[in-house]
Protein backbone atom coordinates (compact mmCIF):
# COMPACT_ATOMS: atom_id res chain seq x y z
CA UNK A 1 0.00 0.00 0.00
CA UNK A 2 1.37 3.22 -1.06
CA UNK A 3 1.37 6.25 1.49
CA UNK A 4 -1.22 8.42 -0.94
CA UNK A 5 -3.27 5.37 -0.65
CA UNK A 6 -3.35 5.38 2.84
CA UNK A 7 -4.09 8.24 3.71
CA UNK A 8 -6.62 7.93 0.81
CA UNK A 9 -8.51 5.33 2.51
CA UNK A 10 -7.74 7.04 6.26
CA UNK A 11 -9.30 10.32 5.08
CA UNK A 12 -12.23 8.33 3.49
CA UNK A 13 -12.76 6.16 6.73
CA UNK A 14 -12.48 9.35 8.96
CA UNK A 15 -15.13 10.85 6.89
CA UNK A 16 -17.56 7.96 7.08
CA UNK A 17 -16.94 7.63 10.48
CA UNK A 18 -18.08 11.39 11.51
CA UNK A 19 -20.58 11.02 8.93
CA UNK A 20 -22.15 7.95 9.80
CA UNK A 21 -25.84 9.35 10.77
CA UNK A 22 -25.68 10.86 6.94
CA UNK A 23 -24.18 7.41 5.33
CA UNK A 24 -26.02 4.59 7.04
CA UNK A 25 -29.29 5.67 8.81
CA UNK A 26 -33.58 4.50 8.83
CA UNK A 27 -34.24 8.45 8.72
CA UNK A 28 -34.07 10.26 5.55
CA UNK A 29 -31.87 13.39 4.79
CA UNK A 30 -34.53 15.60 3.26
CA UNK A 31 -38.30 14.49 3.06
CA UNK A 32 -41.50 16.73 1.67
CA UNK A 33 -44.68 15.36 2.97
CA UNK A 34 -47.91 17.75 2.52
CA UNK A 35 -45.97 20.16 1.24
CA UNK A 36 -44.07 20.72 4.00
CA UNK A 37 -39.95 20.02 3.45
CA UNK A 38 -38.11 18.84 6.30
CA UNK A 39 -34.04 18.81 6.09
CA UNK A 40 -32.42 16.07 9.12
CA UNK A 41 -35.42 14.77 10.64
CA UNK A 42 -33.99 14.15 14.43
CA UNK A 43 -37.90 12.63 15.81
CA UNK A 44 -40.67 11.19 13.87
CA UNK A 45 -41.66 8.33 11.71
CA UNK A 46 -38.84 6.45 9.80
CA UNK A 47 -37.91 3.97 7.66
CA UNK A 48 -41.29 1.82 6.36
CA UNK A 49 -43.35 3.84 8.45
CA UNK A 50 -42.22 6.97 7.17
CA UNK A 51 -42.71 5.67 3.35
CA UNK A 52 -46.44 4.81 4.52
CA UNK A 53 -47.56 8.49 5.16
CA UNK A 54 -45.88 9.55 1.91
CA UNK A 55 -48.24 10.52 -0.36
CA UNK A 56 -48.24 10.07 -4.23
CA UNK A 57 -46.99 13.88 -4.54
CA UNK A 58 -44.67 13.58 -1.19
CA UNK A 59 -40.82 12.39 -1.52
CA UNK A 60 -38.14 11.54 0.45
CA UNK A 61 -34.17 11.36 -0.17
CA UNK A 62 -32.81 8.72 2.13
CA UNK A 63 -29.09 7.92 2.91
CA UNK A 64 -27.01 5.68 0.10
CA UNK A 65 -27.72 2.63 3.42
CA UNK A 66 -31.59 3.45 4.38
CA UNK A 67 -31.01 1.21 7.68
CA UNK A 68 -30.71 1.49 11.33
CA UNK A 69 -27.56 -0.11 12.83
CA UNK A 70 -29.24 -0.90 15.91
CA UNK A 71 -32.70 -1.76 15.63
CA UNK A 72 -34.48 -3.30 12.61
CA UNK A 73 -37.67 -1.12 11.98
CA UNK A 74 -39.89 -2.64 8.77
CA UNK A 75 -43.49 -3.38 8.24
CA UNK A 76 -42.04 -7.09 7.42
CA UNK A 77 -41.24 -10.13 9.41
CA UNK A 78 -37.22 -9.91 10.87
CA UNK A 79 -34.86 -11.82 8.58
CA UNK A 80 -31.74 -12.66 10.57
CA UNK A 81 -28.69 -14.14 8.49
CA UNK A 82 -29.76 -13.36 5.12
CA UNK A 83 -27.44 -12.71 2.34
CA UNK A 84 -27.30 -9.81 0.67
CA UNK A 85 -29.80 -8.60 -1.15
CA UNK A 86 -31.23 -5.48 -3.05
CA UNK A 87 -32.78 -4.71 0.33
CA UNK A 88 -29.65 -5.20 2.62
CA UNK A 89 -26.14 -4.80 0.10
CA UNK A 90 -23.95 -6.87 2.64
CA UNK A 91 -26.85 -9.30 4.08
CA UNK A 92 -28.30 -9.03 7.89
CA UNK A 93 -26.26 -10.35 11.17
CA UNK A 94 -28.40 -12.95 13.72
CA UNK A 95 -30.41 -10.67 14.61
CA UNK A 96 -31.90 -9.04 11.54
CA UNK A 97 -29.63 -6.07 11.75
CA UNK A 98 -28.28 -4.77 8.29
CA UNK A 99 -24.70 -5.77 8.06
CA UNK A 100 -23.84 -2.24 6.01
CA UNK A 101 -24.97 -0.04 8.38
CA UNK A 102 -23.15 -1.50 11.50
CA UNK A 103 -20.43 -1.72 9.26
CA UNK A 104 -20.23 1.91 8.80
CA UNK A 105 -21.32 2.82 12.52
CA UNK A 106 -18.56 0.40 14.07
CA UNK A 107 -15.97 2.74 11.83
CA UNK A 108 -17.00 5.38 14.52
CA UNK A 109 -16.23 2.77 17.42
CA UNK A 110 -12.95 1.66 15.71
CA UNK A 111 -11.50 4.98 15.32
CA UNK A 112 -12.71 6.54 18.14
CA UNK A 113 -10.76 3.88 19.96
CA UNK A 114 -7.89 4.94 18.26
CA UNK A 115 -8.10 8.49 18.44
CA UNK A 116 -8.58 8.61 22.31
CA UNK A 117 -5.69 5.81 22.81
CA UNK A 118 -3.72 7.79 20.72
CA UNK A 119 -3.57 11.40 22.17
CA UNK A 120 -3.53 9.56 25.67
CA UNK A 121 -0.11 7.30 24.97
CA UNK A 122 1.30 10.60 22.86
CA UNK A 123 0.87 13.19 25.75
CA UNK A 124 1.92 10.40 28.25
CA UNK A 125 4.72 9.80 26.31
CA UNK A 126 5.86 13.31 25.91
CA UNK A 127 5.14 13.90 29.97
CA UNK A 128 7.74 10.73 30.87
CA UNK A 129 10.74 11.52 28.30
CA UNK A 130 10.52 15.52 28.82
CA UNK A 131 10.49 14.71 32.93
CA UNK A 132 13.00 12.10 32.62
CA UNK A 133 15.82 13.89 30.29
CA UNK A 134 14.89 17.09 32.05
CA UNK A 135 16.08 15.64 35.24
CA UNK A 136 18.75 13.58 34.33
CA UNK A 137 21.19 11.16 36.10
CA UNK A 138 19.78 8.85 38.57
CA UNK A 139 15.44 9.72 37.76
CA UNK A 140 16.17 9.48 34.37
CA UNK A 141 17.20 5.96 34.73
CA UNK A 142 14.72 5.01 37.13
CA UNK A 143 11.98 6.75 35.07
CA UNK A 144 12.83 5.01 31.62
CA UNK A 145 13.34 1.54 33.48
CA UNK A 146 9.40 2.33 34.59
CA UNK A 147 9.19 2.81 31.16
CA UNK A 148 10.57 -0.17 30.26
CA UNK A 149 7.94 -2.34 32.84
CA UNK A 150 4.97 -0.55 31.56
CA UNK A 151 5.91 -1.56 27.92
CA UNK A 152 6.67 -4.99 28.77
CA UNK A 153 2.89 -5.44 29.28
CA UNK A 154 1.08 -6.70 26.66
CA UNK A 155 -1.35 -4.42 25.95
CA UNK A 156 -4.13 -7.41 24.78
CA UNK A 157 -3.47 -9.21 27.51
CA UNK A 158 -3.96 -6.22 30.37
CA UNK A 159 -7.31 -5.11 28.74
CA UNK A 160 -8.92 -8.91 29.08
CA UNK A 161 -7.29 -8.95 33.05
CA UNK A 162 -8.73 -5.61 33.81
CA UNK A 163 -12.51 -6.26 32.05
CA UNK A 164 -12.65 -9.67 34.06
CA UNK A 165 -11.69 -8.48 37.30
CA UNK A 166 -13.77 -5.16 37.07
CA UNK A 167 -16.17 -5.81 34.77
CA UNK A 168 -15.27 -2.75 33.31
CA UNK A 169 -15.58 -2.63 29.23
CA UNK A 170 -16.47 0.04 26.24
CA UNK A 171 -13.80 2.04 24.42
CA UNK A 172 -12.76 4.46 26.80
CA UNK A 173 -11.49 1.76 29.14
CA UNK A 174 -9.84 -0.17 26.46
CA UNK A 175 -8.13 3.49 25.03
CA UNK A 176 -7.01 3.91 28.23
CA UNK A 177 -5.42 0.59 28.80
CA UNK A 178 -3.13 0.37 25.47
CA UNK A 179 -2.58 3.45 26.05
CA UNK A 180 -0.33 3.15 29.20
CA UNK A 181 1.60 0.70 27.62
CA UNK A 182 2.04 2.02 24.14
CA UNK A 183 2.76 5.42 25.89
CA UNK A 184 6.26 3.73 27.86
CA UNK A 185 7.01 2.34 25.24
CA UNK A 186 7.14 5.69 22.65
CA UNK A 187 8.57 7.62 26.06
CA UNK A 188 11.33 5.82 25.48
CA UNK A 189 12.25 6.38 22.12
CA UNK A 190 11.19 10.36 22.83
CA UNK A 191 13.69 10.00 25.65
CA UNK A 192 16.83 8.30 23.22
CA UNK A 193 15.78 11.19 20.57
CA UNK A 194 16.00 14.26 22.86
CA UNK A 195 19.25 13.10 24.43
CA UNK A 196 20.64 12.54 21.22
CA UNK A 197 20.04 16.19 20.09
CA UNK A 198 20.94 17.91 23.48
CA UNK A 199 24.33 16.53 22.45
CA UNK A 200 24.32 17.89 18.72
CA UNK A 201 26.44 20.73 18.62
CA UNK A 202 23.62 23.07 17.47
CA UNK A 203 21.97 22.25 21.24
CA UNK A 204 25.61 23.18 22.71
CA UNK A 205 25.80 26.38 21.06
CA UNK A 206 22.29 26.67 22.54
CA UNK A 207 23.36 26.84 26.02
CA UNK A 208 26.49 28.54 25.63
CA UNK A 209 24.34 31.41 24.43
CA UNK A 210 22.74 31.14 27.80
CA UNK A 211 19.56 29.07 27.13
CA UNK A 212 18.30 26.98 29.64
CA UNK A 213 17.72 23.67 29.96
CA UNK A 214 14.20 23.68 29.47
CA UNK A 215 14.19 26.06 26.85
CA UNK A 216 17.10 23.99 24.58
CA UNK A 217 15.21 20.87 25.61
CA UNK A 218 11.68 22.42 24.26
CA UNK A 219 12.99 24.59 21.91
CA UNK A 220 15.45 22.98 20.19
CA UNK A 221 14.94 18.87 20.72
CA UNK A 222 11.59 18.12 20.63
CA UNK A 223 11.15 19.24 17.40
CA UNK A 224 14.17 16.31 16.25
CA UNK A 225 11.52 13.90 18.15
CA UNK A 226 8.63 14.52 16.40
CA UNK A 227 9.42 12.20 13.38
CA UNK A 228 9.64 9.37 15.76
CA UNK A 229 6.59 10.46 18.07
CA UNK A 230 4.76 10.46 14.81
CA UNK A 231 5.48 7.26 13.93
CA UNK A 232 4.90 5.92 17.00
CA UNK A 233 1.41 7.39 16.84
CA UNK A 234 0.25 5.20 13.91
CA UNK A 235 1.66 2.53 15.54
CA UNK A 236 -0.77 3.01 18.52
CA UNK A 237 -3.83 3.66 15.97
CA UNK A 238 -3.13 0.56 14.56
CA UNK A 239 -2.70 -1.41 17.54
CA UNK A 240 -5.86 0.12 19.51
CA UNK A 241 -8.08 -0.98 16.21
CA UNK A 242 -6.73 -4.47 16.51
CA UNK A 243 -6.91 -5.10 19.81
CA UNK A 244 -10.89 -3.14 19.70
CA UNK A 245 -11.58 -6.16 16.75
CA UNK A 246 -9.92 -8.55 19.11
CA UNK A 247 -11.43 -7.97 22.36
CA UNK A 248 -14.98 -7.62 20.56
CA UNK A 249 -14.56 -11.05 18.76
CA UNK A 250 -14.13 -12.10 22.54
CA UNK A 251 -16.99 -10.69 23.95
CA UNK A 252 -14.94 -8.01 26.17
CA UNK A 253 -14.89 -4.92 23.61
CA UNK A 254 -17.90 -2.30 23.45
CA UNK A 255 -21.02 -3.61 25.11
CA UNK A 256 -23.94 -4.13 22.83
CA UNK A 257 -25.49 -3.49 20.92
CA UNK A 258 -22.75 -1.04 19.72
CA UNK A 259 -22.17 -1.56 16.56
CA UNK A 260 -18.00 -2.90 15.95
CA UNK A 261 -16.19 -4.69 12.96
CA UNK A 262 -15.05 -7.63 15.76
CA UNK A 263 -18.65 -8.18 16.67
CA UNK A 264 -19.38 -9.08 13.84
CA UNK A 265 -16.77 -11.06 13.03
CA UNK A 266 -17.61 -13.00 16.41
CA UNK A 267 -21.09 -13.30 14.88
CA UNK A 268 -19.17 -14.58 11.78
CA UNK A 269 -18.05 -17.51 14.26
CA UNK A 270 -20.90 -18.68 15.25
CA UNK A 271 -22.37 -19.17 12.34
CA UNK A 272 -20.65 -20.68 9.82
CA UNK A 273 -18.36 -18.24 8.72
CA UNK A 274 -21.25 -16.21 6.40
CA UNK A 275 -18.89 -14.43 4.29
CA UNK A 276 -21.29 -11.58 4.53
CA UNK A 277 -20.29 -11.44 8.12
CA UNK A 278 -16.61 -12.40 7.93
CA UNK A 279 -15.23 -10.63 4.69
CA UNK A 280 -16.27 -6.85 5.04
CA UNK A 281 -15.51 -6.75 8.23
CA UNK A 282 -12.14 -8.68 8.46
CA UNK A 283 -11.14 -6.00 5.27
CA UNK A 284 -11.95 -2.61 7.05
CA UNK A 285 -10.11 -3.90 10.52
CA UNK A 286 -6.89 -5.27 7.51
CA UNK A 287 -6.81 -2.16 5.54
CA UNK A 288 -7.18 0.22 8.55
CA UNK A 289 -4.36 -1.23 10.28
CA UNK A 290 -2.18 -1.83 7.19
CA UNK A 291 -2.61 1.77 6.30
CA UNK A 292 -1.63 3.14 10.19
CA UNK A 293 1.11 1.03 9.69
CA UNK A 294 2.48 2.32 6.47
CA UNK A 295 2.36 5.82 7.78
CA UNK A 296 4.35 4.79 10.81
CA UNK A 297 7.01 3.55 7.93
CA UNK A 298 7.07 6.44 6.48
């Protein structure tokens, strides 16, 4: 995957994701009924009983998926696990739901995950290396062998401990619990980068010209760290979406009925691998995390 194409499909998936209401939704965007127009219905009839009070002069322009992600609203009889269909493009999960529009809805679960995990671990990370280079000698060491005990967690592993033993579960919990450990981990190559610099002769000059420490460490080396930070970034994205399609596939990720790509891949489990279940899904988790991870190469 090239890096235009990843950001590409980032910027598309970051769209859909804020957008989702407008993409994959039972309410229409625009509908004139008795000559009245109404733009973003919030309240009301929708979906089949919406079309049943249009009239033959009355219209309505629904979303490209006209379909709840949580509930199934139709005049008809529920038709869980049925392939797709002119009705539902990508089939309906076991309980009637249409695949598409949890599909597009668990985009918003997936990178929300990622976003919060991400500024958490990148502002943690920047707090432990500027604290620990700032101080030096003894706390420096001390602080980046914390560092090093933090990362040594696996992050997978600490997220299923903490949701068993608490019960607690949902995507803020799970942000916050790579996040710790992805956040040692990048404090320590923060930490390697600044003291690299502060030794560059650029930094030296720096404080013979009567900068302080702060100032030369701010000023001048963090901005030789931000390649790396960057990098390190993606790296969380990618690993918060994985571990959100692994811990979901589990049972431990967002409770339902949220909609998330490993939830339905767990569905996809338990029933015979429906490739209607399996294959979107198991793409949009591949290509999400394949992109992140070609930025971070980058």
């Amino acid at each position: 995957m090239t890096r235009r194409l990843a950001l590409g499909w980032l910027a598309l998936l970051a769209l859909v994701a804020l957008g989702a209401e407008l993409v994959a939704s039972d309410r229409p965007l625009v509908y004139a009924r008795g000559g009245e127009r109404v733009w973003l219905p919030a309240d009301g009839p929708r979906g089949d009983a919406l079309r049943a009070t249009l009239g033959p002069d009355d219209w309505a322009l629904w979303p490209p998926v006209a379909a709840d992600p949580i509930a199934v609203r139709t005049a008809g009889e529920l038709a869980p696990l049925a392939a797709p269909s002119a009705r539902h493009r990508l089939g309906t999960d076991d309980r009637g739901r249409d695949v598409a529009a949890r599909l597009i809805h668990g985009a918003r679960t997936s990178l929300g995950a990622a976003v919060v995990a991400t500024a958490l671990a990148t502002a943690l990370a920047l707090l432990l290396a500027l604290l620990a280079v700032r101080a030096g000698g003894a706390t420096e060491v001390a602080a980046l062998a914390a560092c090093d005990a933090l990362a040594a967690a696996p992050a997978l592993l600490a997220v299923i401990a903490v949701g068993g033993l608490t019960g607690v579960r949902g995507v803020t919990a799970l942000a916050l619990l790579v996040a710790v450990p992805r956040g040692a981990d990048t404090a320590r190559v923060v930490a390697a980068s600044l003291r690299a610099t502060l030794a560059e002769p650029f930094a030296v000059a720096a404080r013979a010209a009567g900068a302080t420490p702060t100032r030369v460490l701010v000023r001048h080396a963090l901005p030789h760290a931000t390649p790396g930070l960057a990098a390190a970034a993606a790296v969380t994205a990618a690993t918060t979406i994985l571990a959100e399609a692994a811990l979901s596939f589990l049972g431990l990720g967002a409770p339902p009925p949220t909609p998330s790509w490993g939830e339905l891949l767990a569905q996809a489990s338990q029933h015979e691998l429906r490739w209607w279940l399996t294959v979107p899904a198991g793409l949009a988790t591949t290509l999400t995390a394949a992109a992140l991870l070609r930025l971070a190469r980058a």
